[in-house]
PDB file of N, CA and C in Angstrom:
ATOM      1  N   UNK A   1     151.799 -66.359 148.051  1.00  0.00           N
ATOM      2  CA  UNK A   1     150.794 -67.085 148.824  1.00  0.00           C
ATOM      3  C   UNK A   1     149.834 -67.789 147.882  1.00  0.00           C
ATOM      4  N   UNK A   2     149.504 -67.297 146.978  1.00  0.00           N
ATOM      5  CA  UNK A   2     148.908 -67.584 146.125  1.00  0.00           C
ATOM      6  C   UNK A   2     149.034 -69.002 145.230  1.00  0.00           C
ATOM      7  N   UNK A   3     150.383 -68.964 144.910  1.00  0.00           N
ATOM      8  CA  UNK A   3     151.300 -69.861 144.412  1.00  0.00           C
ATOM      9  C   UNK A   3     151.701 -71.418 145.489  1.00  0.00           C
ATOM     10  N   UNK A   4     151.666 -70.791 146.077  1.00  0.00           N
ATOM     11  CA  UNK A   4     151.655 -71.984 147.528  1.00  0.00           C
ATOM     12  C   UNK A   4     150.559 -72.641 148.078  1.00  0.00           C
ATOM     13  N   UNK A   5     149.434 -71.772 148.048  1.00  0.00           N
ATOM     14  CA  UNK A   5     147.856 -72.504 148.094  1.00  0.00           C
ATOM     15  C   UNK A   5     147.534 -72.958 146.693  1.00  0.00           C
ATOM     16  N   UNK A   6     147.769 -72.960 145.720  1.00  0.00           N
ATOM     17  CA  UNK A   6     147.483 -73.410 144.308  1.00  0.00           C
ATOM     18  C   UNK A   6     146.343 -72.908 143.928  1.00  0.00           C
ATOM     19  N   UNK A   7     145.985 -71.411 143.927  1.00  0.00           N
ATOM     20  CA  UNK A   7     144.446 -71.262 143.919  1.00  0.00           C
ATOM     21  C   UNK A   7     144.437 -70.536 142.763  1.00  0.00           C
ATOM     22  N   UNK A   8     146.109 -70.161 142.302  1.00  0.00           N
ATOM     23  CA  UNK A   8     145.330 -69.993 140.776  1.00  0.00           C
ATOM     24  C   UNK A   8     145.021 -68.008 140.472  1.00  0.00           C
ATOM     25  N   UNK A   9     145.363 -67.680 141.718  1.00  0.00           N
ATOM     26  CA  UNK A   9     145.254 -65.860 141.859  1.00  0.00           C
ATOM     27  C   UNK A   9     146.259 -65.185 140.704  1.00  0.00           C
ATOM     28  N   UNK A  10     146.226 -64.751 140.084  1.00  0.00           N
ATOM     29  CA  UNK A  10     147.056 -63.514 139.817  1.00  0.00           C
ATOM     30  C   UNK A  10     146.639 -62.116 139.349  1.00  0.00           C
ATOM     31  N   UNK A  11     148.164 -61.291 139.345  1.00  0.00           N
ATOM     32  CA  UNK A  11     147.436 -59.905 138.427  1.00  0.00           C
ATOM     33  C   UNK A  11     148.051 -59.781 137.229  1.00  0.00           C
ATOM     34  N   UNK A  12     148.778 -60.432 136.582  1.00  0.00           N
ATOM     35  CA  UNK A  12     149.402 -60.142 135.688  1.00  0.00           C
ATOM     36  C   UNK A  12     150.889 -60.023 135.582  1.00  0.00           C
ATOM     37  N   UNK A  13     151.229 -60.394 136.721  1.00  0.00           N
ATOM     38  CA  UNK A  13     152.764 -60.025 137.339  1.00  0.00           C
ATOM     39  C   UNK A  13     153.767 -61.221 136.299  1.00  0.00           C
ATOM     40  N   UNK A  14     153.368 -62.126 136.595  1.00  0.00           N
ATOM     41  CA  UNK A  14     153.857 -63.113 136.668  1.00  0.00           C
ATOM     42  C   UNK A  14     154.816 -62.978 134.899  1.00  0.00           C
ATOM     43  N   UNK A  15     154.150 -62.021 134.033  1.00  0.00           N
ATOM     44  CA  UNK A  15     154.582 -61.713 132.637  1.00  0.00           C
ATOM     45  C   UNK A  15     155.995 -60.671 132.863  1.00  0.00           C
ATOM     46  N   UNK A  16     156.265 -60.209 133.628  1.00  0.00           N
ATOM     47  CA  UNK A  16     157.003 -59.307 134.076  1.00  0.00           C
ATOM     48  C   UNK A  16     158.502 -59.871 134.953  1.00  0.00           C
ATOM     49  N   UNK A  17     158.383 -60.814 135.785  1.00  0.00           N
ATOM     50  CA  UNK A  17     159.154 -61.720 136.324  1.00  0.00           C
ATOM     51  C   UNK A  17     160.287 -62.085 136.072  1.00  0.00           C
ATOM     52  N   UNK A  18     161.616 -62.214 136.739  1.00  0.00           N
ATOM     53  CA  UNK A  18     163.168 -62.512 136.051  1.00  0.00           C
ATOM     54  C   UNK A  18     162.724 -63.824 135.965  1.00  0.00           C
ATOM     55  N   UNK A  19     163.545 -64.503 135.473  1.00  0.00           N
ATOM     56  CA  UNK A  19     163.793 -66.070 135.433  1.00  0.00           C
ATOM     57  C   UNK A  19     163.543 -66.820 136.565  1.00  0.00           C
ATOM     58  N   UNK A  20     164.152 -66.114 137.503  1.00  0.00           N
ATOM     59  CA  UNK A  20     164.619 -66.142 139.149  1.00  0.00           C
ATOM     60  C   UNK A  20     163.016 -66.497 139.608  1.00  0.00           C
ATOM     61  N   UNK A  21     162.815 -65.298 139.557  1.00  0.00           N
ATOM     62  CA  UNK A  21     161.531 -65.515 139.778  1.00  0.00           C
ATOM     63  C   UNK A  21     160.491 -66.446 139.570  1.00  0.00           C
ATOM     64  N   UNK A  22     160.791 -66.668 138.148  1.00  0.00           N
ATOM     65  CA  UNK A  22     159.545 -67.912 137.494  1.00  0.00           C
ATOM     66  C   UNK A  22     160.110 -69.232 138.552  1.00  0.00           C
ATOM     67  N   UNK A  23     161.391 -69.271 138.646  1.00  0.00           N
ATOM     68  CA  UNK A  23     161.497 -70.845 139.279  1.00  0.00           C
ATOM     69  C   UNK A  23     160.986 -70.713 140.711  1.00  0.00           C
ATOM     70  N   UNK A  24     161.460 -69.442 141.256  1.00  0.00           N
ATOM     71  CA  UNK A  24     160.725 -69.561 142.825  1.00  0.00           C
ATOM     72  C   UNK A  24     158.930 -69.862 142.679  1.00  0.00           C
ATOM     73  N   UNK A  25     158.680 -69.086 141.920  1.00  0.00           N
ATOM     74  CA  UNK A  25     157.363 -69.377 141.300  1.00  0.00           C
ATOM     75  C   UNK A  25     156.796 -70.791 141.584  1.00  0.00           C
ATOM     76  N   UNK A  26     157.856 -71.620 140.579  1.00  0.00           N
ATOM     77  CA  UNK A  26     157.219 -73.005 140.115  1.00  0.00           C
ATOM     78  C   UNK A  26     157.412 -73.712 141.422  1.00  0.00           C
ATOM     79  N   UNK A  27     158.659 -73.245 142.245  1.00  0.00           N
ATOM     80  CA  UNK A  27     159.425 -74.392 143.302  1.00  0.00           C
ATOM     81  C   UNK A  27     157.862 -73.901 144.533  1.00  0.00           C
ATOM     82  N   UNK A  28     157.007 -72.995 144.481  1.00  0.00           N
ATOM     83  CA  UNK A  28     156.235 -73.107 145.479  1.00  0.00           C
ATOM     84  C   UNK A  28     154.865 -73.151 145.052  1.00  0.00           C
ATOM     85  N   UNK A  29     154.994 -73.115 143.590  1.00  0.00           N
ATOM     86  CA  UNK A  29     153.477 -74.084 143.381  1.00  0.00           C
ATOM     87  C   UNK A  29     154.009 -75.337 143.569  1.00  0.00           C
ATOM     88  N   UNK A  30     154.776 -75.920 143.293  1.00  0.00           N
ATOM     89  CA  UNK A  30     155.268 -77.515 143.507  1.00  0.00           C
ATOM     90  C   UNK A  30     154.962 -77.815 144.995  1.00  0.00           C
ATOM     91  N   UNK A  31     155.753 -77.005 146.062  1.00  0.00           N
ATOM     92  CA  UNK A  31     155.511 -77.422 147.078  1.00  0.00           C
ATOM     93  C   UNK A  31     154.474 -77.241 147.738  1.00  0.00           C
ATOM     94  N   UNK A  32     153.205 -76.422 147.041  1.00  0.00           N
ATOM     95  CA  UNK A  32     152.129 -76.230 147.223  1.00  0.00           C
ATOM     96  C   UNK A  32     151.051 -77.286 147.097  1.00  0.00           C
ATOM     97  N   UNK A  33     151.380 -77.810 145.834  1.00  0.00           N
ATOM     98  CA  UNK A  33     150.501 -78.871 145.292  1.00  0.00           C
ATOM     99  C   UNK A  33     151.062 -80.325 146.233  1.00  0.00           C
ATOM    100  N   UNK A  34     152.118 -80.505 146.233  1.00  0.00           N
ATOM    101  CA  UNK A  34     152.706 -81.761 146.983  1.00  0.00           C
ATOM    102  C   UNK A  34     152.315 -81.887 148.451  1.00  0.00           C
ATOM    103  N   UNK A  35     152.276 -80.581 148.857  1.00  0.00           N
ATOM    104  CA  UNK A  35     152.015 -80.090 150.318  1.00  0.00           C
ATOM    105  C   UNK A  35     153.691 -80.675 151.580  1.00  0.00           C
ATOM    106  N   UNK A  36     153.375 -79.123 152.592  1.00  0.00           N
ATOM    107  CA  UNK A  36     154.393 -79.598 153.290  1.00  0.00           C
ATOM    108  C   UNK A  36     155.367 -81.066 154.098  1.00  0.00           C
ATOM    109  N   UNK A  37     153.531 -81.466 154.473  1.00  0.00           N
ATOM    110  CA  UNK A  37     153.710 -83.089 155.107  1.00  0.00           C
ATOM    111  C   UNK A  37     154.627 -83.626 154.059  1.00  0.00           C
ATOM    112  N   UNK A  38     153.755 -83.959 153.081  1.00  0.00           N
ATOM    113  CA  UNK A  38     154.552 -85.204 152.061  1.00  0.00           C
ATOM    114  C   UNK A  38     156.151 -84.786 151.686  1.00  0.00           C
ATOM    115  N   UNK A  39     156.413 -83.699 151.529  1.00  0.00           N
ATOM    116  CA  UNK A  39     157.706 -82.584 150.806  1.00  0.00           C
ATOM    117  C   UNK A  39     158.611 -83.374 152.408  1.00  0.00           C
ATOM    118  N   UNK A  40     158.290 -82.564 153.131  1.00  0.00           N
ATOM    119  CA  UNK A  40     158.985 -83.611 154.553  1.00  0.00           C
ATOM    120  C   UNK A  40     159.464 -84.774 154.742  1.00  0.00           C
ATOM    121  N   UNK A  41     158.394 -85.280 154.475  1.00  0.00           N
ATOM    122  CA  UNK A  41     158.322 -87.063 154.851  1.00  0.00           C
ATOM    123  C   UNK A  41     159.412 -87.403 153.830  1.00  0.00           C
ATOM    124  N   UNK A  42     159.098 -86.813 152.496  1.00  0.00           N
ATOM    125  CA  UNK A  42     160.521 -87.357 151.418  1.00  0.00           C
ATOM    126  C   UNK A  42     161.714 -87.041 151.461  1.00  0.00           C
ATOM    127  N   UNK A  43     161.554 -86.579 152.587  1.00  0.00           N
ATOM    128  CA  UNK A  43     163.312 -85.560 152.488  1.00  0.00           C
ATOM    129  C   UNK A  43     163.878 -86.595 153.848  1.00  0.00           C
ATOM    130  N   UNK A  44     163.399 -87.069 154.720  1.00  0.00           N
ATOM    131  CA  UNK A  44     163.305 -87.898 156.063  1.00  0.00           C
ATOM    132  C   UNK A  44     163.728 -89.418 154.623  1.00  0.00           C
ATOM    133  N   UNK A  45     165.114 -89.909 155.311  1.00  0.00           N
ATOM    134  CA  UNK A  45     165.522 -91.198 155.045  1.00  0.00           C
ATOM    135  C   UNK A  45     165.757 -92.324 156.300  1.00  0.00           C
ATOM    136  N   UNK A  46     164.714 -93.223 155.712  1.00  0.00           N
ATOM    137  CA  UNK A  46     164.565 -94.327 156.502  1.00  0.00           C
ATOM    138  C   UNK A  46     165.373 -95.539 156.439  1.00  0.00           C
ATOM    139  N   UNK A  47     165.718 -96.303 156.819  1.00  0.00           N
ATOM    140  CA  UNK A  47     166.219 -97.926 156.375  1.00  0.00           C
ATOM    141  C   UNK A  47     165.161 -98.598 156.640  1.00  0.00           C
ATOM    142  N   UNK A  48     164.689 -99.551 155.864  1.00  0.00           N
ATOM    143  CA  UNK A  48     163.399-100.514 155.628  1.00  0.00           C
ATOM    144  C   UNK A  48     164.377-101.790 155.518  1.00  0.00           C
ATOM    145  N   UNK A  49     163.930-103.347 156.094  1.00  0.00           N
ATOM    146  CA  UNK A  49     164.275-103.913 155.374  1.00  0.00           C
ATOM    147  C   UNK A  49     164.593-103.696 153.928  1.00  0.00           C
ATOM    148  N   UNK A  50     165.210-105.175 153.500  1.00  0.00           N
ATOM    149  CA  UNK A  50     165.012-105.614 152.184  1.00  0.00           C
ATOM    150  C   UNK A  50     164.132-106.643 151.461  1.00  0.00           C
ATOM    151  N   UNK A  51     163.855-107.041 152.527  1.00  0.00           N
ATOM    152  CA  UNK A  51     162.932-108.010 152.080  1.00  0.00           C
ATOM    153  C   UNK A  51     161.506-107.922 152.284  1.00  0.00           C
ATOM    154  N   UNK A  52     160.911-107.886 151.424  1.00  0.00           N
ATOM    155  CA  UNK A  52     159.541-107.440 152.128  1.00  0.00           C
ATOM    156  C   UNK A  52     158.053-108.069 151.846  1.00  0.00           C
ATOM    157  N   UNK A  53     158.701-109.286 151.694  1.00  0.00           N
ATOM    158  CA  UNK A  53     157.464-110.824 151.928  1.00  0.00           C
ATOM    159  C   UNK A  53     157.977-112.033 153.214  1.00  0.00           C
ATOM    160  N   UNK A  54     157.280-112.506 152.981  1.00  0.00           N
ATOM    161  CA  UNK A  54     157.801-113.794 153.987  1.00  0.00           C
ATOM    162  C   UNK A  54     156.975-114.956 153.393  1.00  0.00           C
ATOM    163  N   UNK A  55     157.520-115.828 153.265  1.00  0.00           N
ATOM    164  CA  UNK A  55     156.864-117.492 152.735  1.00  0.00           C
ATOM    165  C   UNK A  55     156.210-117.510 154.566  1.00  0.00           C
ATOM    166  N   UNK A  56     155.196-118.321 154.351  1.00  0.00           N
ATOM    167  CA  UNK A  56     154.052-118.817 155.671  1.00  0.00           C
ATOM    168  C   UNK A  56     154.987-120.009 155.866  1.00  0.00           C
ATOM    169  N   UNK A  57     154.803-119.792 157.084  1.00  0.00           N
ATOM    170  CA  UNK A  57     155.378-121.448 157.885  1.00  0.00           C
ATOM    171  C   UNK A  57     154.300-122.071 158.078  1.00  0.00           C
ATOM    172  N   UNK A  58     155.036-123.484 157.883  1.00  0.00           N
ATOM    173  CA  UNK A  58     153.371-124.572 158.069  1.00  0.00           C
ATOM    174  C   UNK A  58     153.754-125.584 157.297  1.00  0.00           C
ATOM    175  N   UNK A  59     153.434-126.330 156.964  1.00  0.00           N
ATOM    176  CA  UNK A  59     152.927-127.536 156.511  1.00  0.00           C
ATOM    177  C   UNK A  59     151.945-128.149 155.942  1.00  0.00           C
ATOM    178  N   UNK A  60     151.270-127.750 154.934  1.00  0.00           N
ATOM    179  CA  UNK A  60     149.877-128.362 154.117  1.00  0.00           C
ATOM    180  C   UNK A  60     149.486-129.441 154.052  1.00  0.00           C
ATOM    181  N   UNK A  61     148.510-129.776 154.493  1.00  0.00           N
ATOM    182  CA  UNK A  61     147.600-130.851 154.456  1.00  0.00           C
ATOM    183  C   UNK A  61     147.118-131.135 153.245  1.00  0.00           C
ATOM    184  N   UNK A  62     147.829-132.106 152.720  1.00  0.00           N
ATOM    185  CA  UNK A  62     147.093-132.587 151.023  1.00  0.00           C
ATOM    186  C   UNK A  62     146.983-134.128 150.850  1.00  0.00           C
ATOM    187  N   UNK A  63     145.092-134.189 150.730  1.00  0.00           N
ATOM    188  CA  UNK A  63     144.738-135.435 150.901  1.00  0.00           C
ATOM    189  C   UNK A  63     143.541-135.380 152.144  1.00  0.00           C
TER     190      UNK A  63
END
């Protein structure tokens, strides 16, 4: 919980830990710091255009 709120708690454990552990560790300070929304939203694939300007229609007045 600790690790997931990013607040930085411990007792000392963390020196003691398999490998296993350290990555679950890191994978939920990561998703801690990133937070759930955003972790979501990136995993959600959209199609966007491709193009993503448009020239103005019109005609300029010069003179």
């Amino acid at each position: 919980i600790s690790a997931f709120a990013t607040v930085g708690l411990t007792s000392g454990l963390t020196e003691d830990l398999p490998p296993e552990g350290l990555y679950v560790l890191a994978a939920l300070m990561f998703a801690g710091r990133v937070g759930i929304i955003t972790f979501a939203a990136s995993l959600t694939v959209r199609q966007r255009s491709r193009v993503r300007y448009r020239y103005p229609e019109g005609r300029p007045m010069i003179g």
